[in-house]
N, C-alpha and C. Protein backbone atom coordinates (compact mmCIF):
# COMPACT_ATOMS: atom_id res chain seq x y z
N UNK A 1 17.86 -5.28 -17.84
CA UNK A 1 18.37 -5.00 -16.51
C UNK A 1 17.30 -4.27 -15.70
N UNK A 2 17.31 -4.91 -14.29
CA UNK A 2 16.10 -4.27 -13.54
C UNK A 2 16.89 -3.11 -12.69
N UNK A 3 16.37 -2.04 -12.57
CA UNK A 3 16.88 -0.85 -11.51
C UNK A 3 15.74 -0.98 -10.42
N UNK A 4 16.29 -0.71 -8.98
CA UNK A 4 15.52 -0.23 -8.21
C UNK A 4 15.63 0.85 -7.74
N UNK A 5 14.42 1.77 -7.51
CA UNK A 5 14.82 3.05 -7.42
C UNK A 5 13.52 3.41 -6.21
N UNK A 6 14.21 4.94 -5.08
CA UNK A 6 12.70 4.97 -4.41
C UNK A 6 11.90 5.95 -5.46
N UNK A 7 10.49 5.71 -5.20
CA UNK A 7 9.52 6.39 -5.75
C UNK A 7 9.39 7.57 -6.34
N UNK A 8 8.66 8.29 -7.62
CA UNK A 8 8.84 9.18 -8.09
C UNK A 8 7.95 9.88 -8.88
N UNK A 9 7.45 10.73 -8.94
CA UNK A 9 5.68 10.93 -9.44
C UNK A 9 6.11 11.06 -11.01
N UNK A 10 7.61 10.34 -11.57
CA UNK A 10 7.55 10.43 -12.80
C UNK A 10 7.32 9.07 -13.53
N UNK A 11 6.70 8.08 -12.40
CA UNK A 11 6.42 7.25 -13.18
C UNK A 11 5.01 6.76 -12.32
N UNK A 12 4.46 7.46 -11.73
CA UNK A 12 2.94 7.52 -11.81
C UNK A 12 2.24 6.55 -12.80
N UNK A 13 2.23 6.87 -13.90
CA UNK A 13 1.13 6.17 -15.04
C UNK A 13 1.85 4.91 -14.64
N UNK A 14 2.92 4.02 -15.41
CA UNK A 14 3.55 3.30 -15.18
C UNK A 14 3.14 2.29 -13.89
N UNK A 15 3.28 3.10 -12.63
CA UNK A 15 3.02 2.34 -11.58
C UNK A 15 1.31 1.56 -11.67
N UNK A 16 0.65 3.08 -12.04
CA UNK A 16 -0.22 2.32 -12.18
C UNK A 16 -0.83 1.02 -12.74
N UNK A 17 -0.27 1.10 -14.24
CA UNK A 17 -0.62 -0.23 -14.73
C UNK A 17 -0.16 -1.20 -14.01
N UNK A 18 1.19 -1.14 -13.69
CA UNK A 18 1.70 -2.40 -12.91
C UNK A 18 0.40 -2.92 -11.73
N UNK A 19 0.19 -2.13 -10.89
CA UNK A 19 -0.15 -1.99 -9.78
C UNK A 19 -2.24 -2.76 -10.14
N UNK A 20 -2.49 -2.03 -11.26
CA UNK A 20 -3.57 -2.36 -11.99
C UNK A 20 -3.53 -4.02 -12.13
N UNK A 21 -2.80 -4.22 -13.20
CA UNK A 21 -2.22 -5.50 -13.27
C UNK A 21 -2.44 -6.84 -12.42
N UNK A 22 -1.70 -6.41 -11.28
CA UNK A 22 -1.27 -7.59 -10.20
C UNK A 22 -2.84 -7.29 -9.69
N UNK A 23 -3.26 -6.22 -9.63
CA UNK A 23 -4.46 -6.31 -8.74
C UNK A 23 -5.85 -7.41 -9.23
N UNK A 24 -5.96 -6.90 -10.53
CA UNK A 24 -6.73 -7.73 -11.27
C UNK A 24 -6.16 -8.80 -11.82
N UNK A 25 -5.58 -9.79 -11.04
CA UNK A 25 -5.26 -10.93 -10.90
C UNK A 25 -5.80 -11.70 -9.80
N UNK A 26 -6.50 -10.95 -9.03
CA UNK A 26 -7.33 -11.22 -7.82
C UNK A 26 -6.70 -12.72 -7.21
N UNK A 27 -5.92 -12.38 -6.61
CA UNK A 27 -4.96 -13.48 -6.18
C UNK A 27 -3.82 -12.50 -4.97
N UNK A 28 -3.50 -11.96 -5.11
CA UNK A 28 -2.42 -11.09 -4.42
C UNK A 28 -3.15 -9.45 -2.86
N UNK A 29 -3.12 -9.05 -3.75
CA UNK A 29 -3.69 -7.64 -2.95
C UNK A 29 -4.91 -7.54 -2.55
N UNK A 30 -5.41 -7.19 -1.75
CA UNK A 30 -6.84 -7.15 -0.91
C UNK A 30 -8.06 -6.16 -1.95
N UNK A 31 -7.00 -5.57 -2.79
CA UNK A 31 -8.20 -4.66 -3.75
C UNK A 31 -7.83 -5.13 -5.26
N UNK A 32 -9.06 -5.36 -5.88
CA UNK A 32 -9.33 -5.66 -7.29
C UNK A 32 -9.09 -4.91 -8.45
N UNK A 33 -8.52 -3.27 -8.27
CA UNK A 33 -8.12 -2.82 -9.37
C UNK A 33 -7.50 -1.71 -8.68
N UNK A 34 -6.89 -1.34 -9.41
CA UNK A 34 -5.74 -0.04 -9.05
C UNK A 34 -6.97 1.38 -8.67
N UNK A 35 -6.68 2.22 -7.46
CA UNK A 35 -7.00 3.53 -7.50
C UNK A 35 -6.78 4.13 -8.95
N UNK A 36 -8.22 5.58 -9.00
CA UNK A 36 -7.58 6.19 -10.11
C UNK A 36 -6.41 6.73 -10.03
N UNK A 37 -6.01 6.83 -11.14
CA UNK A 37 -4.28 7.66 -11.77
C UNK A 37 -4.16 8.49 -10.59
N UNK A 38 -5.08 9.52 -10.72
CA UNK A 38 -4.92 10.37 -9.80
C UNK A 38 -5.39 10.59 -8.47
N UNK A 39 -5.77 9.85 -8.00
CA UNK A 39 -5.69 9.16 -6.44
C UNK A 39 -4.25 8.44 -5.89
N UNK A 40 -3.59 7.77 -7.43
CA UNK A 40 -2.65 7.20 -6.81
C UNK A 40 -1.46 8.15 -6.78
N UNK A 41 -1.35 9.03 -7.86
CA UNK A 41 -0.52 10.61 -7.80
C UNK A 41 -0.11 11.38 -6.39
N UNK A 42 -1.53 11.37 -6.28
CA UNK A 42 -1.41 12.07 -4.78
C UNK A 42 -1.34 11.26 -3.91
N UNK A 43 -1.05 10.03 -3.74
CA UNK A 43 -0.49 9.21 -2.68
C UNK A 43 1.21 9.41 -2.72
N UNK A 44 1.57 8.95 -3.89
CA UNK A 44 2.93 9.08 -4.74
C UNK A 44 3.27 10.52 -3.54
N UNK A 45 2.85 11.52 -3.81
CA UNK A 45 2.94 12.53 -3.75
C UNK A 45 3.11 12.88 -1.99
N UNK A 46 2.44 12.28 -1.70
CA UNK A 46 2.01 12.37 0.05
C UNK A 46 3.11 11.49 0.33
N UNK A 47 4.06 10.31 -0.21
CA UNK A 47 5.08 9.37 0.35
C UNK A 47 6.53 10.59 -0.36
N UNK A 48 6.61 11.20 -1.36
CA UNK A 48 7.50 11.99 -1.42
C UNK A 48 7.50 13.03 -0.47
N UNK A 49 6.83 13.39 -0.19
CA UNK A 49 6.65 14.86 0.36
C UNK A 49 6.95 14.64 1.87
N UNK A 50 6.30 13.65 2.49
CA UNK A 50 6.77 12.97 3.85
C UNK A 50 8.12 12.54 4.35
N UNK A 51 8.59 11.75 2.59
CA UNK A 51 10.11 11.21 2.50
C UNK A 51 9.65 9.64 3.41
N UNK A 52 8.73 9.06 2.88
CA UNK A 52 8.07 7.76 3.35
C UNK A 52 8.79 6.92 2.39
N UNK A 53 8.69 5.64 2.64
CA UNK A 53 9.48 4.33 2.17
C UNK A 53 8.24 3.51 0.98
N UNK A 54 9.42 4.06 -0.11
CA UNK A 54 8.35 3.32 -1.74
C UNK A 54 9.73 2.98 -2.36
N UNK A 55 10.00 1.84 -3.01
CA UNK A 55 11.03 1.90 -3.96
C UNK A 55 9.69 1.13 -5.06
N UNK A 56 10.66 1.18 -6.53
CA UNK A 56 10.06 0.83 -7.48
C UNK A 56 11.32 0.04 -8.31
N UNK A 57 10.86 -1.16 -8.95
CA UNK A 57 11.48 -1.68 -9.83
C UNK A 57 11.09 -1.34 -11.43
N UNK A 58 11.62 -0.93 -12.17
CA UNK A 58 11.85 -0.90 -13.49
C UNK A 58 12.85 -1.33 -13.97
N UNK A 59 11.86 -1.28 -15.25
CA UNK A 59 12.63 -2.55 -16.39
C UNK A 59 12.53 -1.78 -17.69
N UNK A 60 13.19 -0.96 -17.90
CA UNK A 60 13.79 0.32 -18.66
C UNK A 60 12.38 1.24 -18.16
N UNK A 61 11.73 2.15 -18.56
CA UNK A 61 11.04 3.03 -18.20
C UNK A 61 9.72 2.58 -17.56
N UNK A 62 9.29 0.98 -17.63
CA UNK A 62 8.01 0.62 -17.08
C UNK A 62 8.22 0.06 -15.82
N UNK A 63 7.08 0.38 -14.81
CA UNK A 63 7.68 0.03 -13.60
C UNK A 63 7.15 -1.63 -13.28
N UNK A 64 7.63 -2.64 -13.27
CA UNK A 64 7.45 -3.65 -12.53
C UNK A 64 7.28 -4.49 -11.44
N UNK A 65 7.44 -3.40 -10.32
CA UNK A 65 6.96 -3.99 -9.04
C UNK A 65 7.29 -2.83 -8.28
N UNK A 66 6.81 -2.98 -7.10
CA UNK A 66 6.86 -1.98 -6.24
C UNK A 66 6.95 -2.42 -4.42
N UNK A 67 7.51 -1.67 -3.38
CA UNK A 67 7.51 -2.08 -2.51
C UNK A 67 7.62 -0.82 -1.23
N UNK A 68 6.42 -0.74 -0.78
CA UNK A 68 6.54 0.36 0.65
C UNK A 68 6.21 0.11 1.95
N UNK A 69 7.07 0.63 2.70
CA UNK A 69 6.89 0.10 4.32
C UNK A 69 6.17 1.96 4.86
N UNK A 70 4.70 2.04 5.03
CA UNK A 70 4.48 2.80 5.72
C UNK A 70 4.09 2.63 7.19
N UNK A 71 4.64 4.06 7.89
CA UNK A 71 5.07 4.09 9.52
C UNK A 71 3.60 4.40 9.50
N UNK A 72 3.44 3.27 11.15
CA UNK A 72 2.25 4.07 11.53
C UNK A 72 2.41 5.39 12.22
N UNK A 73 1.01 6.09 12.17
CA UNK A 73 0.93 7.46 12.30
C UNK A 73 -0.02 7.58 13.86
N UNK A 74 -0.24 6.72 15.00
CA UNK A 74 -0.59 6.92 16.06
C UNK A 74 0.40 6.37 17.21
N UNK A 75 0.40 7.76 18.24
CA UNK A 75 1.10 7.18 19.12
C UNK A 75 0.76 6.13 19.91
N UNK A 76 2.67 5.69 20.34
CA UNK A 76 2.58 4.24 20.69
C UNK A 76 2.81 3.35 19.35
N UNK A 77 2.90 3.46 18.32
CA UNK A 77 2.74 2.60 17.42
C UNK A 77 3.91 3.21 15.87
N UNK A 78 4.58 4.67 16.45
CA UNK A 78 5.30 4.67 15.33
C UNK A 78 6.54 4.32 15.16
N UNK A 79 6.89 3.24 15.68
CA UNK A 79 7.90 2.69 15.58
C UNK A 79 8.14 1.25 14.40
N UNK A 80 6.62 0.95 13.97
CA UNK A 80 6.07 0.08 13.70
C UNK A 80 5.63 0.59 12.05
N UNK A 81 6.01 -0.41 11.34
CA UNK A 81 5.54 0.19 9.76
C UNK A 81 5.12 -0.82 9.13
N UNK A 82 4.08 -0.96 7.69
CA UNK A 82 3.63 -2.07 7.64
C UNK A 82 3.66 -1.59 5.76
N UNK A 83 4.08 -3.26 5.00
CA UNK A 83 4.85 -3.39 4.24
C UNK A 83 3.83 -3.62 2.99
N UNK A 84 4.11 -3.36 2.26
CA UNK A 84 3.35 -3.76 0.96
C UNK A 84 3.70 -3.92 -0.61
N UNK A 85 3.75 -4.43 -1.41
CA UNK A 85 4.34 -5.26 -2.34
C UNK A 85 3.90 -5.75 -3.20
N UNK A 86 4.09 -5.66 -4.34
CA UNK A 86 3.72 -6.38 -5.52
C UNK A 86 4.31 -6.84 -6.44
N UNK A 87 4.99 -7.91 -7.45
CA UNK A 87 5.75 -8.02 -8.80
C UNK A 87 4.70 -8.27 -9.94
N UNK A 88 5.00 -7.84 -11.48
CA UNK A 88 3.97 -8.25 -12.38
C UNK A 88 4.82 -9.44 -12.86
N UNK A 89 3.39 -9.85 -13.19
CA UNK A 89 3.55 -11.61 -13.45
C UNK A 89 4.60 -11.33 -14.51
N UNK A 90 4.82 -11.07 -15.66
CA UNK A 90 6.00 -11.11 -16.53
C UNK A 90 7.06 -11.16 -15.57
N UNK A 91 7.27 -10.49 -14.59
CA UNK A 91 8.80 -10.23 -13.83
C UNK A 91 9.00 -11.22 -12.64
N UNK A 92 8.27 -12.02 -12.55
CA UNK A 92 8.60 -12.84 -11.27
C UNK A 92 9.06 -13.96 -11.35
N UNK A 93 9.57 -14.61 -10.05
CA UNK A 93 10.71 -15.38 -10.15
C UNK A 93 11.98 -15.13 -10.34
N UNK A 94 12.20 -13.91 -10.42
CA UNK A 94 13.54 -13.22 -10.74
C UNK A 94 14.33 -12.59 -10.02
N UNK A 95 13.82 -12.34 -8.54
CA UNK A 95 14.79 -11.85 -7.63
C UNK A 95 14.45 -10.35 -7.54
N UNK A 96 13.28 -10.02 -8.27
CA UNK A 96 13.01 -8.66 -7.73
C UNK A 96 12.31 -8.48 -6.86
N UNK A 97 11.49 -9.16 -6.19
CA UNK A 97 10.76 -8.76 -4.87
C UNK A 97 11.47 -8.71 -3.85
N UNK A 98 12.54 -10.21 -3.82
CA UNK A 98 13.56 -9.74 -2.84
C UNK A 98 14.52 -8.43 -2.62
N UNK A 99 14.75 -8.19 -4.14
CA UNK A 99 16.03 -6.56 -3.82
C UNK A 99 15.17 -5.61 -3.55
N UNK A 100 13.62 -5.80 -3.92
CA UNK A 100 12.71 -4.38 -3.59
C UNK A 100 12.41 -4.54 -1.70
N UNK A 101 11.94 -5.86 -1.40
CA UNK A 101 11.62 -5.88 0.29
C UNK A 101 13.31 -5.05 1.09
N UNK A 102 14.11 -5.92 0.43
CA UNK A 102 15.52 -5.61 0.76
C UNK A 102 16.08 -4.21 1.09
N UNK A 103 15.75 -3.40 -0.08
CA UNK A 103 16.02 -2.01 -0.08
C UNK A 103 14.81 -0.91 0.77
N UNK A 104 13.43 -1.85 0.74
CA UNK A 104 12.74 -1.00 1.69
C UNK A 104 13.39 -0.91 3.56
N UNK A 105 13.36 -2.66 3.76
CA UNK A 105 14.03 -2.87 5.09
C UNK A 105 15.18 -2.13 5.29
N UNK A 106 16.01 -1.60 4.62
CA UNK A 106 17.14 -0.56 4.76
C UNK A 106 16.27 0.45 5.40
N UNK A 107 15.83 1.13 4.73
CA UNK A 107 15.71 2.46 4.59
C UNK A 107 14.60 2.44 5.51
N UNK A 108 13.70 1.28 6.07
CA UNK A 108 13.13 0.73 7.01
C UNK A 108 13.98 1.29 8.45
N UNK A 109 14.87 0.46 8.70
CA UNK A 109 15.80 0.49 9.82
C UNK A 109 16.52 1.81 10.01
N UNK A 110 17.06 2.56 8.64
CA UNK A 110 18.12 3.85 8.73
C UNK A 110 16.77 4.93 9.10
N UNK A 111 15.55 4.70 8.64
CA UNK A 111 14.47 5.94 9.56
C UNK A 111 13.81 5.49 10.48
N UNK A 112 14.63 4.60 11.13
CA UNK A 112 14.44 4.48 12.82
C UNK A 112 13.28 3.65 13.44
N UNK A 113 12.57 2.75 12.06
CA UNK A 113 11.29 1.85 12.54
C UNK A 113 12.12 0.48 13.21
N UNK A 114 11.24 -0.02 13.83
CA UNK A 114 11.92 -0.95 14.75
C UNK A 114 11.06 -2.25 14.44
N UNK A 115 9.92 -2.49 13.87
CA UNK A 115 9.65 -3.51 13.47
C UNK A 115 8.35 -3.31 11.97
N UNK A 116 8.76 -3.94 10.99
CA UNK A 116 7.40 -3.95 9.89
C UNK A 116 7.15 -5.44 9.94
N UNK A 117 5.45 -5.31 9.84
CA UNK A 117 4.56 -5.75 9.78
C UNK A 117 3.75 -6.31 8.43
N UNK A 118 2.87 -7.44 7.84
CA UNK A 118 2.69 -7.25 6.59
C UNK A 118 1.61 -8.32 7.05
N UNK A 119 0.81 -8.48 6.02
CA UNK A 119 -0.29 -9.42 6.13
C UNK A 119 0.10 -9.94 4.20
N UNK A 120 -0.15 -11.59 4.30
CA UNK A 120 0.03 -12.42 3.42
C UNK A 120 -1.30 -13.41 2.82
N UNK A 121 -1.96 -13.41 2.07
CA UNK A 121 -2.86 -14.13 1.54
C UNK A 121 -1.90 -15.81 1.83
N UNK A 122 -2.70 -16.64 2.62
CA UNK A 122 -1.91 -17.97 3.02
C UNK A 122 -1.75 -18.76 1.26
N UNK A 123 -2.38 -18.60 0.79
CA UNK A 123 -2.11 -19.14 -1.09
C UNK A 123 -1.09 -18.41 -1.50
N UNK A 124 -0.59 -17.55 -0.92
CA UNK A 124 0.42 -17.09 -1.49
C UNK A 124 1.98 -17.50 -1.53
N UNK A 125 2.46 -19.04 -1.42
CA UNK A 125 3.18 -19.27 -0.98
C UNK A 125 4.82 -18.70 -1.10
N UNK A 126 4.64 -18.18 -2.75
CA UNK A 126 5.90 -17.68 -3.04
C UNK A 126 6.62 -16.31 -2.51
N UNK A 127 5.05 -15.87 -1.84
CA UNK A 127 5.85 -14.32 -1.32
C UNK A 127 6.06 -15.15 -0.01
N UNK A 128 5.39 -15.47 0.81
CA UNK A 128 5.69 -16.11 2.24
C UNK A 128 7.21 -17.12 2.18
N UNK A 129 7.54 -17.52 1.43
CA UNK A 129 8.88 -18.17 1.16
C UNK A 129 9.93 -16.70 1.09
N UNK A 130 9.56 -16.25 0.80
CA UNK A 130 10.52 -14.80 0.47
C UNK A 130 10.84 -13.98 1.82
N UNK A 131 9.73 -13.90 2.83
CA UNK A 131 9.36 -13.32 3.63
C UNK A 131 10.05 -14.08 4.89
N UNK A 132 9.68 -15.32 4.77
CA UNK A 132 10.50 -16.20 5.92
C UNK A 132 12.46 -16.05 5.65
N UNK A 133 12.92 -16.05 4.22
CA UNK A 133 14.44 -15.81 3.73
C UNK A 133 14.56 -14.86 4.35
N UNK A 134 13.52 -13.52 4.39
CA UNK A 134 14.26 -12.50 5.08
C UNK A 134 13.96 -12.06 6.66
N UNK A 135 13.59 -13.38 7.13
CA UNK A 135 13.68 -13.01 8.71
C UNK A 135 12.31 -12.72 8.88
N UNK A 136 11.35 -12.67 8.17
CA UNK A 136 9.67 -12.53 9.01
C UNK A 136 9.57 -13.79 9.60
N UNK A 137 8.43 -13.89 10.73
CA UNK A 137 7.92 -14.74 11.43
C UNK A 137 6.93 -14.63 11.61
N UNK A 138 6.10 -16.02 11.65
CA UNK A 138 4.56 -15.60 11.77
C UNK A 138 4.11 -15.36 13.03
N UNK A 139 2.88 -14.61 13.18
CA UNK A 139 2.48 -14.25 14.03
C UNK A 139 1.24 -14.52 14.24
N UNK A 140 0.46 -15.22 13.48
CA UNK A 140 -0.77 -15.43 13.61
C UNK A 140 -1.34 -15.28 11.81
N UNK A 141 -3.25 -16.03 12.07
CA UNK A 141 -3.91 -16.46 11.01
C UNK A 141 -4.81 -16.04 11.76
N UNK A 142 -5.34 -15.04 10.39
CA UNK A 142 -6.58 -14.65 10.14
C UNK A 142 -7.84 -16.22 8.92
N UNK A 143 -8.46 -16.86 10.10
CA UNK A 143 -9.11 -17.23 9.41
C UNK A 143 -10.04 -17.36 8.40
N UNK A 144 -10.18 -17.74 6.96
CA UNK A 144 -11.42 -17.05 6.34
C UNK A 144 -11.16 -15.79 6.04
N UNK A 145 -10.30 -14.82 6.29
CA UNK A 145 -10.15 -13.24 6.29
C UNK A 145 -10.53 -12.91 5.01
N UNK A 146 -11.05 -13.96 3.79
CA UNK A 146 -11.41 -13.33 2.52
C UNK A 146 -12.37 -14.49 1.71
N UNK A 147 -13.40 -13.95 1.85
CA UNK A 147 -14.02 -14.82 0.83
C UNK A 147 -14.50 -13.79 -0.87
N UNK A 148 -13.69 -14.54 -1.91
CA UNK A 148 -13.64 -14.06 -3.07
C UNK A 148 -13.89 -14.89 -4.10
N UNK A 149 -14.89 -15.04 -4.90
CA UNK A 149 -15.31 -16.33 -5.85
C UNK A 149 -16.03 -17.46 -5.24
N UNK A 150 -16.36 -17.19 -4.40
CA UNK A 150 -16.88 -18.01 -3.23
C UNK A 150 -15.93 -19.15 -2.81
N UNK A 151 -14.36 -18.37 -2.64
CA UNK A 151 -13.01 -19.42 -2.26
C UNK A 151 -12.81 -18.83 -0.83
N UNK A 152 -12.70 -19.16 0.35
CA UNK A 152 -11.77 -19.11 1.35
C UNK A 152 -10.83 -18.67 1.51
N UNK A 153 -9.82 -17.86 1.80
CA UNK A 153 -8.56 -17.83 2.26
C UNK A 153 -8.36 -17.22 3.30
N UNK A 154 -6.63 -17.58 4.12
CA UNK A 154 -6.41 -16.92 5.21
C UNK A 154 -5.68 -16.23 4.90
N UNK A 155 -5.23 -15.58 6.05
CA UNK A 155 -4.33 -14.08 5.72
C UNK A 155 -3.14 -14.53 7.13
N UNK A 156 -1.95 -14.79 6.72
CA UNK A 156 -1.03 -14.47 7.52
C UNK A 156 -0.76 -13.39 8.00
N UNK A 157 -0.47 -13.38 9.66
CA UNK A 157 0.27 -12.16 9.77
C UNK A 157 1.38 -12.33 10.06
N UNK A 158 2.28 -11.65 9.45
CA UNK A 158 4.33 -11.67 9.76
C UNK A 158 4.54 -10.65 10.10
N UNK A 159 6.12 -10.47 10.63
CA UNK A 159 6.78 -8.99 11.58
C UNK A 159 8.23 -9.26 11.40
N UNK A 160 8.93 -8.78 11.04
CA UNK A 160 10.67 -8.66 10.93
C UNK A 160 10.79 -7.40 12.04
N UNK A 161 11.66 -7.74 13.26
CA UNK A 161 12.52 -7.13 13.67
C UNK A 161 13.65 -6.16 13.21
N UNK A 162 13.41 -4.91 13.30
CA UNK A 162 14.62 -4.32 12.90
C UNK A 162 15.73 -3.68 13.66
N UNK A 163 15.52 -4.20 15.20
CA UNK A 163 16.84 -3.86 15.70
C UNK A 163 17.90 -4.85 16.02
């Protein structure tokens, strides 16, 4: 059974591997390996302490995916939060990215952001299928926005409305 829960510096290590994981799959996230432990602690730490938007999926004590909508922090623009996400390959296909985007967009809307934002690797089709179910729309292509292995890709940009 998967729990989703928001964030918690008691599963720090945990996140990390996950987070490690998906990264070095160089396919998903814009960075190739997880921050150290403790770089990512004190992020953990800076989204508790703020009361910022992280939930985490676990699958008894290891965490399996993760999902945070941070607000921007310049005016004019904090109304606006931008989303970020990951599942480990063991756990996908299963309906947890959706209850994790799901439960961020709550807690999205109940602290008063009015639209998140996310950028999508265009190969990524299975999160962009997920993303369109829940009401994103595109907004534009970043052409080329990554050359990695000497492969191409674009980068969608999407936006869900939250009022």
């Amino acid at each position: 059974m998967i729990t989703v829960l928001p964030t918690s510096e008691l599963y720090v290590d945990s996140f990390h591997r996950c987070l490690d994981a998906v990264a070095r799959e160089r396919r998903f996230l814009a960075f190739l390996e997880a921050p150290p432990v403790g770089a990512l602690r004190e992020f953990i730490r800076a989204i508790v302490s703020r009361g910022a938007i992280q939930f985490l999926a676990l699958d008894g004590d290891a965490v399996v995916g993760w999902c945070d909508v941070l607000a921007r922090d310049l005016e004019g623009f904090t109304h606006v939060g931008a989303l970020g996400m990951g599942v480990a390959s063991s756990h996908r296909r299963r309906g947890i990215g959706e209850r994790l985007v799901t439960a961020a967009l709550e807690r999205s809307r109940a602290a008063g952001l009015e639209r998140v934002e996310l950028e999508v690797f265009r190969s990524n089709g299975p999160a962009i299928a997920l993303y369109e179910k829940l009401g994103f729309t595109h907004e534009g292509t970043k052409r080329g926005a990554r050359k990695l292995d000497g492969v191409y890709d674009d980068t969608e940009m999407m936006a869900v409305s939250l009022q």
